[in-house]
Every structure is written in C-alpha cells, then in structure tokens.
Protein backbone atom coordinates (compact mmCIF):
# COMPACT_ATOMS: atom_id res chain seq x y z
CA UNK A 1 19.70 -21.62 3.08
CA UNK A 2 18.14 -19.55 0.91
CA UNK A 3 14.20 -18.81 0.72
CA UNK A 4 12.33 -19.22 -2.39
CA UNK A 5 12.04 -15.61 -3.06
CA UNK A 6 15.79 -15.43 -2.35
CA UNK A 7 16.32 -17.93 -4.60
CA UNK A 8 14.20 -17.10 -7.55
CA UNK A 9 16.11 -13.71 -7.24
CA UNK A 10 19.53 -15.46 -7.21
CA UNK A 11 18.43 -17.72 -10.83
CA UNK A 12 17.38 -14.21 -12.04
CA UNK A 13 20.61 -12.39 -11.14
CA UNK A 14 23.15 -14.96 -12.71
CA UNK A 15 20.92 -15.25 -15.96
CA UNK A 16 20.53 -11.29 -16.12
CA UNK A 17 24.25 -11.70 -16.20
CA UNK A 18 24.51 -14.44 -18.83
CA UNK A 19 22.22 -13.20 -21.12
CA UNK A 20 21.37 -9.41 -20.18
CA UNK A 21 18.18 -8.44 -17.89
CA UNK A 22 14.79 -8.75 -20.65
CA UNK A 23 13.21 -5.57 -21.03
CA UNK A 24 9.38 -5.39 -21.98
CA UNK A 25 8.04 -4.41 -25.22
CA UNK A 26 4.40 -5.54 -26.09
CA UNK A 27 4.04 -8.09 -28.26
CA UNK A 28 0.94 -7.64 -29.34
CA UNK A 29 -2.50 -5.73 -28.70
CA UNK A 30 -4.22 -7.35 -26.01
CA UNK A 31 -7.47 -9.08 -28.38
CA UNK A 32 -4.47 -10.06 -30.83
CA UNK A 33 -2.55 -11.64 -28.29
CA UNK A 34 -5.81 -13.28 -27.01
CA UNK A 35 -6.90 -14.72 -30.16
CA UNK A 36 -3.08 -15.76 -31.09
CA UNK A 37 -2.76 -17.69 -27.58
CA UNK A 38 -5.72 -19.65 -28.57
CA UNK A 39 -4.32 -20.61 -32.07
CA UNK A 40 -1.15 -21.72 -30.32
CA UNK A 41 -2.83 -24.33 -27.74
CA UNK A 42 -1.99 -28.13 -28.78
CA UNK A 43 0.46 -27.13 -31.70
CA UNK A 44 3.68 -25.86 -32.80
CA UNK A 45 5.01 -21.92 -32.53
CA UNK A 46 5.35 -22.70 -36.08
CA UNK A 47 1.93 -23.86 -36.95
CA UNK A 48 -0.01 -21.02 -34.51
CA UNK A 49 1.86 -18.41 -36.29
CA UNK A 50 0.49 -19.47 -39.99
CA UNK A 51 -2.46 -19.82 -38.66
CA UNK A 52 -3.12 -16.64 -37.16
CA UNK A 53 -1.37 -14.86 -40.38
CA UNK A 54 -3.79 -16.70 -42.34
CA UNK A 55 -6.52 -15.51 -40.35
CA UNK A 56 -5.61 -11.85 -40.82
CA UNK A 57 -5.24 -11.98 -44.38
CA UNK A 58 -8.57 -14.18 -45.15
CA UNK A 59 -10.76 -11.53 -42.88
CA UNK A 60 -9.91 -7.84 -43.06
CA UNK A 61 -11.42 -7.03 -38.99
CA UNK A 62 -12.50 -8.78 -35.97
CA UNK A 63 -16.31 -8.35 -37.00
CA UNK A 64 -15.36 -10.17 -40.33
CA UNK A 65 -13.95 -13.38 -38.28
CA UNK A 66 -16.95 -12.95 -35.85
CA UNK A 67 -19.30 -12.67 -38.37
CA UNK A 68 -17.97 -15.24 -41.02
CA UNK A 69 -19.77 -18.60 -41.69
CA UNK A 70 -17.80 -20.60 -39.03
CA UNK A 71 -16.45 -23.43 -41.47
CA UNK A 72 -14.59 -20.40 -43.48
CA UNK A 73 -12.76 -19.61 -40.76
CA UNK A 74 -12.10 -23.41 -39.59
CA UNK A 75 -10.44 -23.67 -43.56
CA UNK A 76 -8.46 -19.94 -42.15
CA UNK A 77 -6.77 -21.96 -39.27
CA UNK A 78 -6.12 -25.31 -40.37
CA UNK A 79 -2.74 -25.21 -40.54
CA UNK A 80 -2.84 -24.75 -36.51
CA UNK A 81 -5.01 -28.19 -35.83
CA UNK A 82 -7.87 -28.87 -34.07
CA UNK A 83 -9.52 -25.67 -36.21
CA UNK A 84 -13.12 -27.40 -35.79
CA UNK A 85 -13.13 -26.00 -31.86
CA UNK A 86 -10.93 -23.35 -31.94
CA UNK A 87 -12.79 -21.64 -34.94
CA UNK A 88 -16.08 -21.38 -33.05
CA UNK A 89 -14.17 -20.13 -29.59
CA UNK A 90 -12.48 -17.37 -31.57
CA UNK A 91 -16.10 -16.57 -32.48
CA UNK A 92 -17.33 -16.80 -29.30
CA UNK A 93 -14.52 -14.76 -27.33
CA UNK A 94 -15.02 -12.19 -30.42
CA UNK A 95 -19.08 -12.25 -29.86
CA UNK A 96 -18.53 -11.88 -25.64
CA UNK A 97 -15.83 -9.41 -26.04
CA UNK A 98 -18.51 -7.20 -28.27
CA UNK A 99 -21.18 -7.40 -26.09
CA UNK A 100 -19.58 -6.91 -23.60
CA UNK A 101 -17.42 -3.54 -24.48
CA UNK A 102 -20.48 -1.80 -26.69
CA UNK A 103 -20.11 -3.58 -30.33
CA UNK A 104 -16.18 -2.65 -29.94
CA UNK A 105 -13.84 -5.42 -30.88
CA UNK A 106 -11.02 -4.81 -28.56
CA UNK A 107 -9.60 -5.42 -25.16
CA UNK A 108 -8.11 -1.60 -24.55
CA UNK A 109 -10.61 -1.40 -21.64
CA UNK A 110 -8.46 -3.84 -19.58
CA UNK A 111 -5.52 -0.83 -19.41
CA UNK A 112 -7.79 0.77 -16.97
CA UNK A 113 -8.27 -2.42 -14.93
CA UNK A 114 -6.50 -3.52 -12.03
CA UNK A 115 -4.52 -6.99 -12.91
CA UNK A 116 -7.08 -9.03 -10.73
CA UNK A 117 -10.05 -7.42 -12.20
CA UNK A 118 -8.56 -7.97 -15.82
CA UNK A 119 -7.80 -11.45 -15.10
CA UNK A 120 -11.14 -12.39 -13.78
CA UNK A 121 -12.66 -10.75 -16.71
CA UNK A 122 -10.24 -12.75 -18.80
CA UNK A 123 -10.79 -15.89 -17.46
CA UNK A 124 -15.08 -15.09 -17.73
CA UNK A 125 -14.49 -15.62 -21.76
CA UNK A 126 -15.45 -18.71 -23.96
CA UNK A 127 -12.52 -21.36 -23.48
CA UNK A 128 -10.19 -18.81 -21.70
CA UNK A 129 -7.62 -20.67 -18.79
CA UNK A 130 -5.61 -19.34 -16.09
CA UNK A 131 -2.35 -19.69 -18.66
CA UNK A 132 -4.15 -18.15 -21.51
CA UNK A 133 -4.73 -14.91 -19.66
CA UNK A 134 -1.75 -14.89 -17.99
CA UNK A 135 0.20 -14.48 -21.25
CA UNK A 136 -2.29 -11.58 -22.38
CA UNK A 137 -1.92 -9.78 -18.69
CA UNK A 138 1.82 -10.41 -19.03
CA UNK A 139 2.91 -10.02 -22.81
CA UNK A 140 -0.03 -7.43 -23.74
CA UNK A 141 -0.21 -5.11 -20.87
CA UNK A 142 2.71 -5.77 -19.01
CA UNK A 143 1.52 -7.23 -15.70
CA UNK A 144 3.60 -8.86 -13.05
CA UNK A 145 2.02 -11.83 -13.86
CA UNK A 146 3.60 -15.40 -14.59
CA UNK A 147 2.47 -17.67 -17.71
CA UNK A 148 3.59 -21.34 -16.60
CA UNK A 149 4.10 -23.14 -19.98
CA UNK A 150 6.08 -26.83 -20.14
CA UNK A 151 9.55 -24.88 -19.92
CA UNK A 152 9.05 -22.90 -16.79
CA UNK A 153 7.61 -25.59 -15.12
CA UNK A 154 10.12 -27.63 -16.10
CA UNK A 155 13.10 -25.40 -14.83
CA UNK A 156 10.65 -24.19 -12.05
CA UNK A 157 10.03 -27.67 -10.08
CA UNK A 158 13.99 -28.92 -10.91
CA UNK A 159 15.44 -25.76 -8.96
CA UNK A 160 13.08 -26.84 -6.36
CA UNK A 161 10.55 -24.34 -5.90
CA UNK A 162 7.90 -27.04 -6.09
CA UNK A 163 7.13 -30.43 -6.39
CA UNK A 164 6.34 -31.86 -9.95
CA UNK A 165 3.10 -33.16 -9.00
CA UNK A 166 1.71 -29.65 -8.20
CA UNK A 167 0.36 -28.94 -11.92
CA UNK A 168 0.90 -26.78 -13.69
CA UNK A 169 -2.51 -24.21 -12.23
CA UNK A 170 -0.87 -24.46 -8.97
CA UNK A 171 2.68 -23.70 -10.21
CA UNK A 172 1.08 -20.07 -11.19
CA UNK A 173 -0.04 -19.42 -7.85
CA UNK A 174 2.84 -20.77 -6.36
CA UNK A 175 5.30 -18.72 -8.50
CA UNK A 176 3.37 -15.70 -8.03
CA UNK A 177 3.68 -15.45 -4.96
CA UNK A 178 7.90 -16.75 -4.32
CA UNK A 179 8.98 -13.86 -7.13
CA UNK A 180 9.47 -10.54 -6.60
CA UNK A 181 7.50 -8.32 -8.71
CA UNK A 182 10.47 -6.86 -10.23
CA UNK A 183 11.40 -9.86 -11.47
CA UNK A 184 8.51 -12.00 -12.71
CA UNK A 185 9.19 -10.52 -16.37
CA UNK A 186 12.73 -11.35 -16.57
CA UNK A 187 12.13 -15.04 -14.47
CA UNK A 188 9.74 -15.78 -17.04
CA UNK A 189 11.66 -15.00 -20.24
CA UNK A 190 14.98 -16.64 -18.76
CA UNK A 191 13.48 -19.56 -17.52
CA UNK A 192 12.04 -19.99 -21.15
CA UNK A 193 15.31 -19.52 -22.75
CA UNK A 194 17.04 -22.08 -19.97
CA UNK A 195 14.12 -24.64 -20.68
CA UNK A 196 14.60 -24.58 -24.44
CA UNK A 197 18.62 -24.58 -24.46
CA UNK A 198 20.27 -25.84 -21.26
CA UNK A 199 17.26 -27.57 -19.12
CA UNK A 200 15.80 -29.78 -21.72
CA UNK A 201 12.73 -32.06 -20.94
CA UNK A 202 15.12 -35.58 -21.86
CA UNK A 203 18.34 -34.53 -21.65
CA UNK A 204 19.34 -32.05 -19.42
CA UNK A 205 22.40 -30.76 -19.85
CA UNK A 206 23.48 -29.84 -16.44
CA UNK A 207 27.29 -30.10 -16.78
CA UNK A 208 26.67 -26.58 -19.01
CA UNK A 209 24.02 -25.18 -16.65
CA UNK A 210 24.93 -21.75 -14.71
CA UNK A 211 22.50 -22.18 -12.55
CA UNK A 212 23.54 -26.21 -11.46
CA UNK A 213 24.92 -25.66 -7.86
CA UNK A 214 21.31 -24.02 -6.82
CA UNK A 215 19.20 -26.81 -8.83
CA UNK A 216 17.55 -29.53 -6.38
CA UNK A 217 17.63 -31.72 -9.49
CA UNK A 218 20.98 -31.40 -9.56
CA UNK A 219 21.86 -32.03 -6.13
CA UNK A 220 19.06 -35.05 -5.97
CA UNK A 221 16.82 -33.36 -4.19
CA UNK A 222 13.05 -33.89 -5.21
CA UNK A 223 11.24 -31.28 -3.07
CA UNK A 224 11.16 -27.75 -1.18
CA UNK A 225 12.63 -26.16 0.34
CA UNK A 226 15.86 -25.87 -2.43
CA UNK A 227 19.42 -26.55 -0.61
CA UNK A 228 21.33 -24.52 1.69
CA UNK A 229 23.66 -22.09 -0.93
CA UNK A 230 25.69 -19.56 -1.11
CA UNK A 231 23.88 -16.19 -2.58
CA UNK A 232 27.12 -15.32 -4.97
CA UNK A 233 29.09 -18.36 -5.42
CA UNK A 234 32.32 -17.89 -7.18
CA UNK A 235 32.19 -18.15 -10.80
C-alpha cells in the first residue's frame, strides 16, 4: 500500500508523463494577482478577466482605484458580479496594503518574506481567505503552497487522500502536508487540468482516466488510506 505522499507522487509521475511536468512562470505581480483573485470569487474565468481588464483601463494606477469614488469603480467591475462588495474590498486591501508598506501600492515586500510570514500577512487584509492567498503565494511568488479550488478537491478526495466532508480549508492543510515540496506546483496544475477534462464534477469519465487503478472512487472506496497499488503499474 502506498502512503499518501507516495501516492500523490505516483498521480504526479504518470500525469508528468501524459502531459509533460508544469514549469513555473509568474502569472502575475503579486498586488495584481491579489486584486484579480478577488474579481474571480463567485463568477466565471470569463467574467473575472473583463472585469479586471476593465479595471485597468478605467483607472491608470492603484492610487486611482483606491482613491476613486467607490460607485465608479463598482460600474469598472460589473461585468464580474457582486461589484457592490468587491469594489469597496479592492479599496480596502489597496488602502491596508499602503499603509502598511509606506504609501507604496505593491506587494514586492513579500519576496523577502518567509512563506508563513507572507501568508499571515496575506490573510491580515480586508476579505483575504486561506485560498485567496494561497494562489498569490503560489502563482505570484512561487511558493510550495497549494490553492484548493472545486477541481483539486474534487480529484483530491476521489483518489482518496481525504474524505469529502473535510472542506475545502482543511483540504489545504491536509494537502500540504501529504505532497512533496517538489511537487505541489505540478500536483496543483495537473490536478486542475484532470478536474476540468477527465474527473468531471457529474460525469466522471473514469473509463479514460490514467490515473483510475489508484482512485478510491474508482475502486469504491470512500475514505483514507487509498488502496494497496502497485507504484508503476504496467501501462
């Protein structure tokens, strides 16, 4: 039998091979990436994205969105919903993240941090979850750290590295500690890839899935630890 870490480095090895190991590139600037994950809460890619380009083409800076009357930058980010609270928590992260770094509007300072110090600074802003800066610690600065959206979860608690009730808060912690540092990147990115294409939320479709004779949803089993498997089954 396999242990979790074992495992999670086993799903990592046969999607590296399927679809090539993910290298890391930064996305975005950590304050972009900050201000873009709270566009994208409750809506589509689709929608988060027009919002946040409309944002950056209605105000020139930072201190222009900060600054703004706060119903002109509700009209900015309609087109991501709910713009009536996520207008004034832009302005608030913006307002906290100026006071707090000497008028600057940016999050550079965080490079210097340590990933627990940046995340507890992180999560110390206006509105700011454990999921909201783990995508900033892990997209914008490259930290071994794991965001848990729908699709990992998914994947994550039908392999069997938790049970579905857990949340997913716990999920984080959980996952944090089962993968090996080296691979939290790639885990994340494949897992996102197999959630959106192969391990889908209704239909499943396990009878394509690489990854099926390792999955304890698979095998009808609802819980840790995953089944007893072979490390390098025969393809």
């Amino acid at each position: 039998m396999l242990s979790p870490s074992e495992l999670a480095r086993e799903v990592v090895r046969r999607l590296d091979a399927l679809h090539g190991r993910p290298v890391w590139q930064q996305r975005m600037p950590p304050l972009e990436e900050l201000i873009a994950c709270i566009l994208s809460q409750h809506t589509s890619d689709n929608n988060s994205w027009r919002a946040y380009q409309r944002l950056r083409e209605r105000f020139p800076t930072w201190e222009a969105v900060m600054k703004a009357p706060v119903e002109e930058v509700e009209e900015a980010i309609r087109p991501g919903g709910l713009a009536s609270s996520k207008a004034p928590r832009i302005q608030a992260v913006l307002r906290a993240v100026a006071e707090h770094n000497e008028g600057r509007l940016n999050l550079d300072f965080l490079q210097n941090m340590d990933t627990e110090s940046a995340r507890r600074y992180l999560l110390s802003l206006p509105g700011v979850g454990p999921k909201t800066a783990a995508i900033v610690l892990c997209f914008s600065l490259g930290r071994p750290v794991i965001p848990v959206d729908t699709h990992v979860f998914r994947v994550s608690w039908r392999l069997g590295f938790f049970d579905r009730k857990v949340g997913e808060a716990k999920a984080h912690d959980l996952l944090q500690q089962i993968v090996p540092e080296e691979d939290i990147y790639p885990f994340h990115v494949h897992l996102i890839r197999h959630g959106r294409q192969v391990c889908k939320a209704q239909r499943p479709r396990c009878e394509q899935c690489p990854l099926a004779d390792i999955c304890a949803y698979r095998q009808g089993i609802t819980t840790t630890p995953p089944p007893a498997i072979s490390a390098h089954p025969s393809q």
